[in-house]
Protein backbone atom coordinates (compact mmCIF):
# COMPACT_ATOMS: atom_id res chain seq x y z
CA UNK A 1 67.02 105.56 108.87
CA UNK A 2 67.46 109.14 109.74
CA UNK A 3 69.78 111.44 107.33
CA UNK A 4 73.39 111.37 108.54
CA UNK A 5 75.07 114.42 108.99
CA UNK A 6 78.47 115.90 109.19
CA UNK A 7 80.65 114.87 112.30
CA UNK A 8 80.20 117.57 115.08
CA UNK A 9 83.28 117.42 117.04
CA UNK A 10 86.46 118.67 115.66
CA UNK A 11 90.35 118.61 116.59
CA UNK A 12 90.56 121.00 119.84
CA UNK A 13 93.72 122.56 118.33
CA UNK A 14 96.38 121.90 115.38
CA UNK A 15 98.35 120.48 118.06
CA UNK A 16 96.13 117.76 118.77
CA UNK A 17 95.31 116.73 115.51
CA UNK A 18 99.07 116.64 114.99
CA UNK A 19 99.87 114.70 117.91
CA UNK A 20 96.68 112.20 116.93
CA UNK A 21 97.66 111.83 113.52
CA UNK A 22 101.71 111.04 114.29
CA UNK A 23 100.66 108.61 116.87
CA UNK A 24 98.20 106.75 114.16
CA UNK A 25 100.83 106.39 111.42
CA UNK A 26 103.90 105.83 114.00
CA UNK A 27 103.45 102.14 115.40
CA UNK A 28 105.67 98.88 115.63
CA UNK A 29 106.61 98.85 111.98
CA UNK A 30 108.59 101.33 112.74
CA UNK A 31 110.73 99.73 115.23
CA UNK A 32 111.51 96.04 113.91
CA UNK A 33 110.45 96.28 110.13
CA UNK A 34 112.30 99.76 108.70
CA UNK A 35 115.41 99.52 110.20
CA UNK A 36 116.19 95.68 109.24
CA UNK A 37 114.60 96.65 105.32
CA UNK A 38 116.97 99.91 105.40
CA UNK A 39 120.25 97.20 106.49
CA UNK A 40 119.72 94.63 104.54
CA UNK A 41 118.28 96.73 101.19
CA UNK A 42 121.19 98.79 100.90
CA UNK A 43 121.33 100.80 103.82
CA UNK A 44 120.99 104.92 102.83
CA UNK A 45 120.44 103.58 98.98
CA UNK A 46 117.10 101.87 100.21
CA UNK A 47 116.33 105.47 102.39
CA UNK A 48 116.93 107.64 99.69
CA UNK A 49 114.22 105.52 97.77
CA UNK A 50 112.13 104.88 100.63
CA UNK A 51 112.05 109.16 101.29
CA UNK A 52 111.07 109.38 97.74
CA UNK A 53 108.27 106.56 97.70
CA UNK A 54 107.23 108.79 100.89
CA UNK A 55 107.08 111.75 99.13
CA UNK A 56 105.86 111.05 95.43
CA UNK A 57 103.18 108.12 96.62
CA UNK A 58 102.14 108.40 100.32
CA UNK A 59 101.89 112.07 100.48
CA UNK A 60 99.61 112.77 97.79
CA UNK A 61 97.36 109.97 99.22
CA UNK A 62 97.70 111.00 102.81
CA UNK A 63 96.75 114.79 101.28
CA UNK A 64 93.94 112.93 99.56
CA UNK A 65 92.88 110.99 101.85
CA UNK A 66 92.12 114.02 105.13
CA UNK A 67 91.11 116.59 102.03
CA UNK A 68 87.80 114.12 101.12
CA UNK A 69 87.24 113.33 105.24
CA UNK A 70 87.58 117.49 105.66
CA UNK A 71 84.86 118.31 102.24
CA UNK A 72 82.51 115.04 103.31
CA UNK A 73 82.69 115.43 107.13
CA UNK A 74 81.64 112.03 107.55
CA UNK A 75 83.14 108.55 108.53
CA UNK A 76 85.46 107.03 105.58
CA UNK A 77 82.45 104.76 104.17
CA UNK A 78 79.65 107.23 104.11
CA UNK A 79 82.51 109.73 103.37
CA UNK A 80 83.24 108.77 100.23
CA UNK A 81 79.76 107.32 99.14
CA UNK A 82 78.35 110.99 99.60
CA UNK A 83 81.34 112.41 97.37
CA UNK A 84 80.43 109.80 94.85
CA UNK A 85 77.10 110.94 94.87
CA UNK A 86 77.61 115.17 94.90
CA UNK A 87 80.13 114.20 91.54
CA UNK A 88 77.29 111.95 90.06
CA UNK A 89 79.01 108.58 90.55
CA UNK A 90 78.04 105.72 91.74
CA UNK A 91 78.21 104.79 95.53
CA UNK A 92 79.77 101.99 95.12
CA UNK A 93 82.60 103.30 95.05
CA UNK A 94 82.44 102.83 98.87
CA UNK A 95 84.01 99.50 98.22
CA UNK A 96 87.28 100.97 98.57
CA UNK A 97 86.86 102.28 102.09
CA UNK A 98 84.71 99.23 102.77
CA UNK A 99 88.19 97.34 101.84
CA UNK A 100 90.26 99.80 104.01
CA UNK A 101 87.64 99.79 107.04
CA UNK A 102 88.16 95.81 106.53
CA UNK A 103 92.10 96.29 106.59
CA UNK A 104 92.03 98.32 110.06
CA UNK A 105 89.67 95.92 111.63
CA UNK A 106 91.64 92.89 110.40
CA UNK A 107 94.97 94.69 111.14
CA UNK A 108 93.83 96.02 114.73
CA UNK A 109 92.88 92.06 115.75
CA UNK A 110 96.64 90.52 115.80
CA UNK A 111 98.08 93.82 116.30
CA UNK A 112 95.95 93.89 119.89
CA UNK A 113 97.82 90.39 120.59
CA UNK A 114 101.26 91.62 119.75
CA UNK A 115 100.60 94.62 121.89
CA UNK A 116 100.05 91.73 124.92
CA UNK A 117 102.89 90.40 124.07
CA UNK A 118 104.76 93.68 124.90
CA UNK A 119 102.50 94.18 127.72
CA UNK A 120 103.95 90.70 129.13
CA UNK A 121 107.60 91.89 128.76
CA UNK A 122 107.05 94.86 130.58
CA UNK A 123 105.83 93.22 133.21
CA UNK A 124 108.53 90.60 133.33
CA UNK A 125 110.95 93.58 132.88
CA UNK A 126 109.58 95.67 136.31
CA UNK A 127 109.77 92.11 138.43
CA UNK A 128 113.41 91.46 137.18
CA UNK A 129 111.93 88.23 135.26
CA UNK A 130 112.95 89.39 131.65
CA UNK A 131 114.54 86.02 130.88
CA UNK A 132 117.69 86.90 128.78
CA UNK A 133 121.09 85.54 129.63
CA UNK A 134 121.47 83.65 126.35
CA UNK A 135 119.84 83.36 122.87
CA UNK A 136 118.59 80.17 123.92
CA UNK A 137 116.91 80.93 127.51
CA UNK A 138 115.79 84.33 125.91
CA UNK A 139 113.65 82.28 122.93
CA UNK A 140 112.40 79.67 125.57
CA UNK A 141 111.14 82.84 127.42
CA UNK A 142 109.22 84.02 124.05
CA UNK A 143 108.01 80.69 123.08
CA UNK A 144 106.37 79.92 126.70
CA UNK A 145 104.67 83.46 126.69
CA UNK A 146 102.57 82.74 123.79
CA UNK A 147 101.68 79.97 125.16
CA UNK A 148 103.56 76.91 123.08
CA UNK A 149 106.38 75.96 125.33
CA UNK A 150 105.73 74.69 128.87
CA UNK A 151 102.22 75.01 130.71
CA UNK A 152 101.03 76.13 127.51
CA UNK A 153 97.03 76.98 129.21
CA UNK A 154 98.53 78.59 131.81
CA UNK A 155 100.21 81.11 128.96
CA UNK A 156 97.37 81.42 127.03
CA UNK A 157 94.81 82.33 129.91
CA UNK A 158 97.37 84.85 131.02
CA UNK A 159 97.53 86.10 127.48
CA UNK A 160 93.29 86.45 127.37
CA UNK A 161 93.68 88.14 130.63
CA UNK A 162 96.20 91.08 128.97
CA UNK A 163 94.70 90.87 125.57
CA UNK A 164 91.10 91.54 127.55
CA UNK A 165 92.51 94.71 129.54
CA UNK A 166 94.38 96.31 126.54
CA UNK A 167 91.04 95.86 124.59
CA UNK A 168 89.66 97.49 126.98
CA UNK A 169 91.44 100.63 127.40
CA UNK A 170 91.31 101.09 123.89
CA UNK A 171 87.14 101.14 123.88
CA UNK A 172 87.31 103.31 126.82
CA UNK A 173 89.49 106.06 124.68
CA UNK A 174 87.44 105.83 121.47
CA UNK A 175 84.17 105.68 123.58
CA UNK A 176 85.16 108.98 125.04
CA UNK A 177 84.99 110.54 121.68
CA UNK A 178 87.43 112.77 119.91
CA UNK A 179 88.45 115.09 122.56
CA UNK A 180 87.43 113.33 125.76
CA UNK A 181 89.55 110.19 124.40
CA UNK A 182 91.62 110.71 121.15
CA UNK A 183 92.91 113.65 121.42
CA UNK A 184 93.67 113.63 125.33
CA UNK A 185 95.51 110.24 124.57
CA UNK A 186 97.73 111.45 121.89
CA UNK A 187 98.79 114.86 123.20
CA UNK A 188 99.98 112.74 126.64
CA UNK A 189 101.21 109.61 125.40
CA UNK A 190 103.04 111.10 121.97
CA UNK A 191 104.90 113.61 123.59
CA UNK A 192 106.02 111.04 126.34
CA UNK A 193 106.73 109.18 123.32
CA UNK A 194 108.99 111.29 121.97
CA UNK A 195 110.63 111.79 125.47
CA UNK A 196 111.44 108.10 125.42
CA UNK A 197 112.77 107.51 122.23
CA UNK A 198 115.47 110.09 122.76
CA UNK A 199 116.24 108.62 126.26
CA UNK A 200 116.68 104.73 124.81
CA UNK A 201 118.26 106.41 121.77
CA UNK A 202 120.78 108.23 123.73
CA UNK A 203 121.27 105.07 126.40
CA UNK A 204 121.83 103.11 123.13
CA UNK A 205 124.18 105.66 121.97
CA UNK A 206 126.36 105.79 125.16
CA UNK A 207 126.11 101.78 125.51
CA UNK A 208 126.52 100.43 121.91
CA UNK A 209 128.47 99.97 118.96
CA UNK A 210 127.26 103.77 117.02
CA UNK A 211 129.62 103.36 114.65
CA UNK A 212 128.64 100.05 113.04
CA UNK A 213 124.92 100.91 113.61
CA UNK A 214 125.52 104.31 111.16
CA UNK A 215 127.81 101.80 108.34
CA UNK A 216 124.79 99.49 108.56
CA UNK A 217 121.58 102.10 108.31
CA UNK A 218 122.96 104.70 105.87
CA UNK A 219 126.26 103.74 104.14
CA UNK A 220 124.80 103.91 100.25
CA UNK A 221 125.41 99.50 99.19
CA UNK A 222 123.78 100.74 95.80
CA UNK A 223 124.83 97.35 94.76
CA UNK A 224 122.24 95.38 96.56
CA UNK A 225 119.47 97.63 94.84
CA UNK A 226 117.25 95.73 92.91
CA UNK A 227 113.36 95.74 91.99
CA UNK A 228 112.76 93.88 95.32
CA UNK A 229 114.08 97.20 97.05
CA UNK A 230 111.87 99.63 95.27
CA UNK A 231 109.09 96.80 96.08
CA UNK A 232 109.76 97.14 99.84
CA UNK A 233 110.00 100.76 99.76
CA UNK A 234 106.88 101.49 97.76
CA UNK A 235 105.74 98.84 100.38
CA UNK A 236 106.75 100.57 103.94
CA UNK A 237 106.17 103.92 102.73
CA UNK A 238 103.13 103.06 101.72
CA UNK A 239 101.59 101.08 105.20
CA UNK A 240 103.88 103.63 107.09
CA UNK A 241 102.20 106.67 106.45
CA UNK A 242 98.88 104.97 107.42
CA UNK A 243 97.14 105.76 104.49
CA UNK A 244 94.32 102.99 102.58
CA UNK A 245 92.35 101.91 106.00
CA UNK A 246 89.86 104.67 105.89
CA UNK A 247 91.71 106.23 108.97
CA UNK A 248 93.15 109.72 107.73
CA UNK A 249 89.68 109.94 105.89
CA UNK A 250 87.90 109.93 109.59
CA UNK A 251 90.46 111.86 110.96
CA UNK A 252 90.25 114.07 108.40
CA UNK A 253 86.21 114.72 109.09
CA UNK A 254 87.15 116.58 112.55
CA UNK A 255 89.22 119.40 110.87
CA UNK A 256 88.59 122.62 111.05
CA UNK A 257 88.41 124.73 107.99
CA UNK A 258 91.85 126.79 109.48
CA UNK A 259 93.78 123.66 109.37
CA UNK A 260 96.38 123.88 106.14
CA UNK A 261 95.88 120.31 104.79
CA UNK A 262 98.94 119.80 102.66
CA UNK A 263 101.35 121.73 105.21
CA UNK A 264 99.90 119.23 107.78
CA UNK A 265 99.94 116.08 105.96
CA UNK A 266 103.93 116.98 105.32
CA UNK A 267 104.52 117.29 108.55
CA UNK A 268 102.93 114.19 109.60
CA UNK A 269 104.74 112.06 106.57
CA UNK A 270 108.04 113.91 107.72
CA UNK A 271 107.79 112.88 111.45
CA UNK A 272 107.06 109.18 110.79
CA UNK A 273 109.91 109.01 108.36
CA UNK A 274 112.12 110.60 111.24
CA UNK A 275 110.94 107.93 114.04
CA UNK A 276 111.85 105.15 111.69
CA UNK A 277 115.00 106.68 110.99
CA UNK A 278 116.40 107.27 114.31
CA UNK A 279 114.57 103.81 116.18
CA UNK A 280 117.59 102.26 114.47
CA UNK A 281 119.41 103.55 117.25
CA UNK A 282 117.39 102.75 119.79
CA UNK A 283 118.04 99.22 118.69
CA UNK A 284 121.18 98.62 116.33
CA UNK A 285 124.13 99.98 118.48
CA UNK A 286 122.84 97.58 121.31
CA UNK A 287 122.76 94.58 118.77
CA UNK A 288 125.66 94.79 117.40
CA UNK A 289 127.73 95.27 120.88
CA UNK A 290 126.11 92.01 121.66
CA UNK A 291 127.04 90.12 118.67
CA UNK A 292 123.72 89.38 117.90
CA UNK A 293 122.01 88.71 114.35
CA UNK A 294 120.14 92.30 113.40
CA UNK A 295 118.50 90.51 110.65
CA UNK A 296 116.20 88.78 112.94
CA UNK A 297 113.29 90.87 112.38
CA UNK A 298 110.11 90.63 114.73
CA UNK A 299 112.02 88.15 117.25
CA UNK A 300 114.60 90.64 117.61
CA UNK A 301 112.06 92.22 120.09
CA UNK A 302 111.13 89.26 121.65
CA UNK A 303 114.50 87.01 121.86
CA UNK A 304 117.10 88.94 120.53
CA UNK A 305 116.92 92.34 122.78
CA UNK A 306 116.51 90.67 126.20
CA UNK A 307 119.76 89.36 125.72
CA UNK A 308 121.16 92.62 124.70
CA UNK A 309 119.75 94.24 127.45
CA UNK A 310 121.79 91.25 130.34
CA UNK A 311 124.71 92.65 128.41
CA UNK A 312 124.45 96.61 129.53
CA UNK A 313 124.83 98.46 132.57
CA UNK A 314 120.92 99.50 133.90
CA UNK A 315 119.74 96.92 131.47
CA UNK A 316 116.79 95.75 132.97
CA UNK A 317 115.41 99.71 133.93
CA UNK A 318 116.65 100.27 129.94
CA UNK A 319 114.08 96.88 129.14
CA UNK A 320 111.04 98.60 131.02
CA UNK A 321 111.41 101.81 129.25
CA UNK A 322 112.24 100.25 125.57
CA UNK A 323 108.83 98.00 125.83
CA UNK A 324 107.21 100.54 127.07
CA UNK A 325 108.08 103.15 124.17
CA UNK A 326 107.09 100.03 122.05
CA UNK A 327 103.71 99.70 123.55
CA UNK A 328 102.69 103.45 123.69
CA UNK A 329 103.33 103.36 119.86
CA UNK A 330 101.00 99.93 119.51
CA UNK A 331 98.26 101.96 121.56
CA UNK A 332 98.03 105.23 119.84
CA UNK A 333 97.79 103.34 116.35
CA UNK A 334 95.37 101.20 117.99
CA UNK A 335 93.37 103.69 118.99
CA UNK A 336 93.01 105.13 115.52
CA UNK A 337 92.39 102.29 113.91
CA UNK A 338 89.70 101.28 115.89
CA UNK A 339 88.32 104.84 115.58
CA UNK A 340 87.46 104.04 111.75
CA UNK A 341 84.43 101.30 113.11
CA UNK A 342 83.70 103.02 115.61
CA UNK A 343 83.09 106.63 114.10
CA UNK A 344 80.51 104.29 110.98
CA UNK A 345 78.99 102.85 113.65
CA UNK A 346 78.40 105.86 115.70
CA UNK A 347 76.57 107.38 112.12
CA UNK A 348 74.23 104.63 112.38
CA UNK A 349 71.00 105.53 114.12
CA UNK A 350 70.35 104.10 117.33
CA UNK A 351 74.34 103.37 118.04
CA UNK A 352 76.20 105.83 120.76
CA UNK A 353 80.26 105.65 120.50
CA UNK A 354 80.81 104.40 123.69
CA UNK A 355 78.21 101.51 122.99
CA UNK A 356 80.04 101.37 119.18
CA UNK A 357 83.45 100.80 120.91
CA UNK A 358 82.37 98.48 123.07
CA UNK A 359 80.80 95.96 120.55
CA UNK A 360 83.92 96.23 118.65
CA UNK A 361 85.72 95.82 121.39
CA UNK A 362 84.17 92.50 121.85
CA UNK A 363 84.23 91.51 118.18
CA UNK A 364 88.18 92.36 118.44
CA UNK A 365 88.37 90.50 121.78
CA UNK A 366 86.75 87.43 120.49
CA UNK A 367 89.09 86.94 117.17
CA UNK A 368 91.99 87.48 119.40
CA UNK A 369 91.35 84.66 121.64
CA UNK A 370 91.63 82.94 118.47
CA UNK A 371 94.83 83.98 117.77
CA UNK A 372 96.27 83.50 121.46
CA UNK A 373 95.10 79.62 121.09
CA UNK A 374 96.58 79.31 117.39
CA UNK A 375 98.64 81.67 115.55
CA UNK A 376 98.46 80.16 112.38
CA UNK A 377 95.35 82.49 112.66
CA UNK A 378 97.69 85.35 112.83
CA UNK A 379 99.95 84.55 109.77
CA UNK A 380 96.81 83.98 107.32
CA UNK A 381 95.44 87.40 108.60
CA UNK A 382 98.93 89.29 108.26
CA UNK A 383 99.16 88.12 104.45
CA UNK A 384 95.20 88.73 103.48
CA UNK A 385 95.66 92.41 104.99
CA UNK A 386 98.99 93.31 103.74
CA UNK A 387 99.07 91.48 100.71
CA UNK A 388 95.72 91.83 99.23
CA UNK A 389 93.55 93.97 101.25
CA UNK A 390 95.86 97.23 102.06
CA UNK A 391 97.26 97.86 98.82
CA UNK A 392 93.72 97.03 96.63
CA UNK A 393 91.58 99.49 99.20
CA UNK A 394 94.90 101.86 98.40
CA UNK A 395 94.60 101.93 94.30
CA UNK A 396 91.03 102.25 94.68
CA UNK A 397 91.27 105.26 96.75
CA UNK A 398 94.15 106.58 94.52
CA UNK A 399 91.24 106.28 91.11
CA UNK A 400 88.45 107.43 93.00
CA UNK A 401 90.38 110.62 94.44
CA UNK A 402 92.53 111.35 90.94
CA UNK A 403 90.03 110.43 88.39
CA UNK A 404 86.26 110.05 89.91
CA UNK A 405 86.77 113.40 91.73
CA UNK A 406 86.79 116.85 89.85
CA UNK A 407 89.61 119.31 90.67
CA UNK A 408 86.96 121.76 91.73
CA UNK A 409 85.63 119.24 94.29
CA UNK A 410 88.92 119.88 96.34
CA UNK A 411 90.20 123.07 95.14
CA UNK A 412 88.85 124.35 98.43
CA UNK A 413 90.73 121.69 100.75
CA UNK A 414 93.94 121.82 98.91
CA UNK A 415 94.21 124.94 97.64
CA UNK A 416 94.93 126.15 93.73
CA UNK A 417 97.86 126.70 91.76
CA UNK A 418 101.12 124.72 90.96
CA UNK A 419 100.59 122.71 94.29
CA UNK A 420 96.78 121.26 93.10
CA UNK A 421 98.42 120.60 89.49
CA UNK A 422 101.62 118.58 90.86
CA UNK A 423 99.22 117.07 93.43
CA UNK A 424 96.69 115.97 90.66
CA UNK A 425 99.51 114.86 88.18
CA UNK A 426 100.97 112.48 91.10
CA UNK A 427 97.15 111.39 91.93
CA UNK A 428 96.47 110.46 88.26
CA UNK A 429 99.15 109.18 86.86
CA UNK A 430 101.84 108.06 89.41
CA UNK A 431 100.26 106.71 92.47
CA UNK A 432 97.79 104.58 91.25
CA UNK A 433 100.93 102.62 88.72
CA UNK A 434 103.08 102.33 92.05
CA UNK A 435 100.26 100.92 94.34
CA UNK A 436 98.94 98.35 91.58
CA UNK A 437 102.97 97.64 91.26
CA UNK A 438 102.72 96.45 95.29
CA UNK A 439 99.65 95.25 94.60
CA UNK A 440 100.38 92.12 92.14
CA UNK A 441 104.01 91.63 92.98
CA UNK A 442 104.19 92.31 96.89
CA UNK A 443 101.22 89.71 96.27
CA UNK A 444 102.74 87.39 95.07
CA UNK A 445 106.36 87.52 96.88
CA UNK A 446 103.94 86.78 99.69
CA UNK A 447 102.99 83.53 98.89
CA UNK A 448 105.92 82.30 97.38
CA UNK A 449 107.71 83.19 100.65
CA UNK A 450 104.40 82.36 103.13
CA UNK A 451 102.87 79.66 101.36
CA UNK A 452 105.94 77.86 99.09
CA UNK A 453 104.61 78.80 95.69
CA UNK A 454 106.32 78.35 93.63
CA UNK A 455 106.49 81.25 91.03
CA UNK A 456 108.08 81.06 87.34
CA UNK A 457 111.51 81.70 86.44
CA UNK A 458 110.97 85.08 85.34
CA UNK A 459 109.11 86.19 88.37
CA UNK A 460 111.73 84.63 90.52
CA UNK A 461 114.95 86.05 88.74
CA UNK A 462 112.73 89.72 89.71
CA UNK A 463 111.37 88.89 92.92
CA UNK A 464 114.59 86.80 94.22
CA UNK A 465 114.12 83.33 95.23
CA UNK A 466 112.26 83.33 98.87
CA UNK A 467 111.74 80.01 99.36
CA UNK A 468 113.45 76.86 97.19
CA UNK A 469 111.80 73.70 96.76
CA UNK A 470 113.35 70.58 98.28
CA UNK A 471 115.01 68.13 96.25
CA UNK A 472 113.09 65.31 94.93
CA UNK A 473 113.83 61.96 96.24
């Protein structure tokens, strides 16, 4: 096999890499998962923790993470194998972006089917179909679009049919490369983006209960702090950001030596934390002057705001453009995360991009259909990436960037001085504590709450009781 090189293309402009980066680490979590944790983990108690998690864990990794893609040039796997190598280590430490490029694949297959699912409402939404007089019409609506209500093959078909074209446009972006596709992508769709999330904000604003939406995001309710809040903090901060999938790592190889690394990766930590502070209210005001239940989670997409949007003036126009918003975040993350096969296949010889994004375009294709027919499928993936994968590729990264790399290695992508020694502290001796901490207890909340294990007393007096056993006859 022929020598691989350094990447040749690079970010056009800051502004692209910018807009690229914001659009990878800003996706659907953002929407239904932040702004029900903030409510119901004591509103601006569990932000104030959450904006330090942000900035004393994800940061230093995200800094980490573009500062080893900028020194190696390379993909995230042969990235960090040739740093290995240049500090005399062993190569295997590519395991840990093996683990990440593992998380982003497994991640990107049931994230492409929830991204159909969006696709479907939109459609629904611009023919005046968006089913959503009541709670119970509105979840009939949900549960016969993914196919397990009435003419269930029918569904499911449709489903392939969506699932095949959003696939699709996604290998048609990467395939075009990093300027040609990534970069033209993000600096349309992210600034549209932002566009549309002040427009729903400020029609949720005008149309919903602000008042109750501000009590329930940011009034301090210190009292229902406990380790389970610093848990889902370090948690969403963490998978927030982005960082752990290899993806900053092969963004990170198409910088340009002008680009400051730890001004940028601020910036990019600082606008994700701002779009899950203020989707709250592009969702909460309109909940709450509907009576519904804002603890609802994912269904309060699919079941709950439908039948917010019946009770508004403009409500179906205000559907089209709030699934929309929904799905341009779901496609810029997409994008990147399918950029992290791509770009390791594209290093191999004999393997173009576009021919790279189409075979995992396939691969992803094929899995999906999997999950369209049976979503148990889904579940098992969303606990083996978030609970195991994600944070283990994460404290691996952390060690191999504060311990297996010298400070001289990346004196020249961070800079010296008091930043590089705070930077290193928080690398060594912070980070990789907090990510093992999500590591063995997010793990196991998981499958006490996903699979009804049932954990000892101690654990379960720390972790809260998720799931209780039934009584015994």
């Amino acid at each position: 096999m022929a020598q691989i090189g350094r990447k040749t293309e690079n970010w056009s402009s800051r502004f692209a890499f910018i807009m690229a980066a914001v659009g990878s680490a800003v996706g659907l979590g953002n929407f239904w998962r932040f702004p029900y944790m903030a409510g119901e983990n004591g509103g601006g108690a569990f932000i104030i923790i959450y904006i330090c998690c942000v900035a004393f864990v994800a940061l230093p990794l995200l800094m980490a993470e573009y500062a080893m893609g900028r020194k190696s040039g390379m993909s995230a796997i042969e990235g960090v194998q040739s740093l290995a190598r240049a500090e005399g280590r062993s190569q295997n430490w590519g395991i840990a972006t093996w683990l990440g490029a593992l998380s982003a694949f497994f991640i990107l297959t049931f994230y492409m089917v929830i991204s159909c699912w969006l696709l479907a409402y939109i459609i629904q939404a611009i023919g005046g179909e968006l089913h959503g007089a009541d709670a119970i019409e509105s979840g009939q609506n949900f549960v016969n679009l993914i196919g397990q209500g009435e003419t269930p093959m029918q569904a499911r078909w449709y489903l392939l049919f969506l699932l095949a074209l959003f696939i699709g446009a996604n290998a048609l972006v990467v395939g075009r490369g990093v300027k040609g596709g990534l970069e033209t992508a993000a600096t349309i769709l992210m600034p549209l983006f932002f566009l549309m999330l002040i427009v729903v904000v400020g029609f949720a604003v005008a149309n919903g209960d602000t008042v109750r939406t501000l009590a329930f995001l940011f009034e301090p309710k210190w009292e229902d702090v406990g380790f389970k809040t610093l848990l889902a903090a370090l948690g969403q901060a963490f998978f927030s950001i982005g960082v752990g999938v290899g993806l900053m790592i092969t963004y990170g190889a198409y910088l340009d030596r002008d680009t400051d690394i730890p001004r940028a990766s601020g910036l990019i930590a600082a606008s994700d934390t701002f779009v899950a502070l203020i989707a709250g209210f592009a969702i909460f005001p309109i909940v709450f002057a509907a009576g519904l239940d804002p603890a609802s989670g994912p269904s309060l997409f699919f079941v709950s705001m439908p039948v917010a949007f019946e009770a508004i003036p403009g409500g179906n126009i205000f559907a089209v453009v709030f699934f929309s918003l929904a799905l341009f975040a779901a496609f810029t993350s997409s994008i990147s995360l399918m950029e992290v096969g791509v770009s390791w296949l594209e290093e191999r010889e004999g393997v173009t991009r576009p021919g790279a994004a189409a075979g995992v375009g396939f691969v992803l294709f094929m899995i999906g259909a999997a999950y369209v027919f049976s979503l148990d499928y889904l579940d098992f993936m969303d606990f083996m990436t978030e609970g195991l994968l994600l944070p283990l590729g994460g404290l691996l990264m952390a060690v191999f960037a504060g311990w297996v790399l010298s400070r001289d290695m990346l004196v020249s992508e961070l800079g010296e001085g008091m930043l590089m020694n705070v930077w290193r502290f928080l690398m060594r001796w912070f980070v990789p504590p907090f990510i093992a901490i999500i590591l063995v207890f997010g793990f196991l909340d998981k499958i006490q709450d996903q699979y009804h294990v049932q954990l000892p007393g101690a654990l379960v007096s720390l972790l809260g009781p998720n799931w209780t056993p039934p009584p015994a006859e």
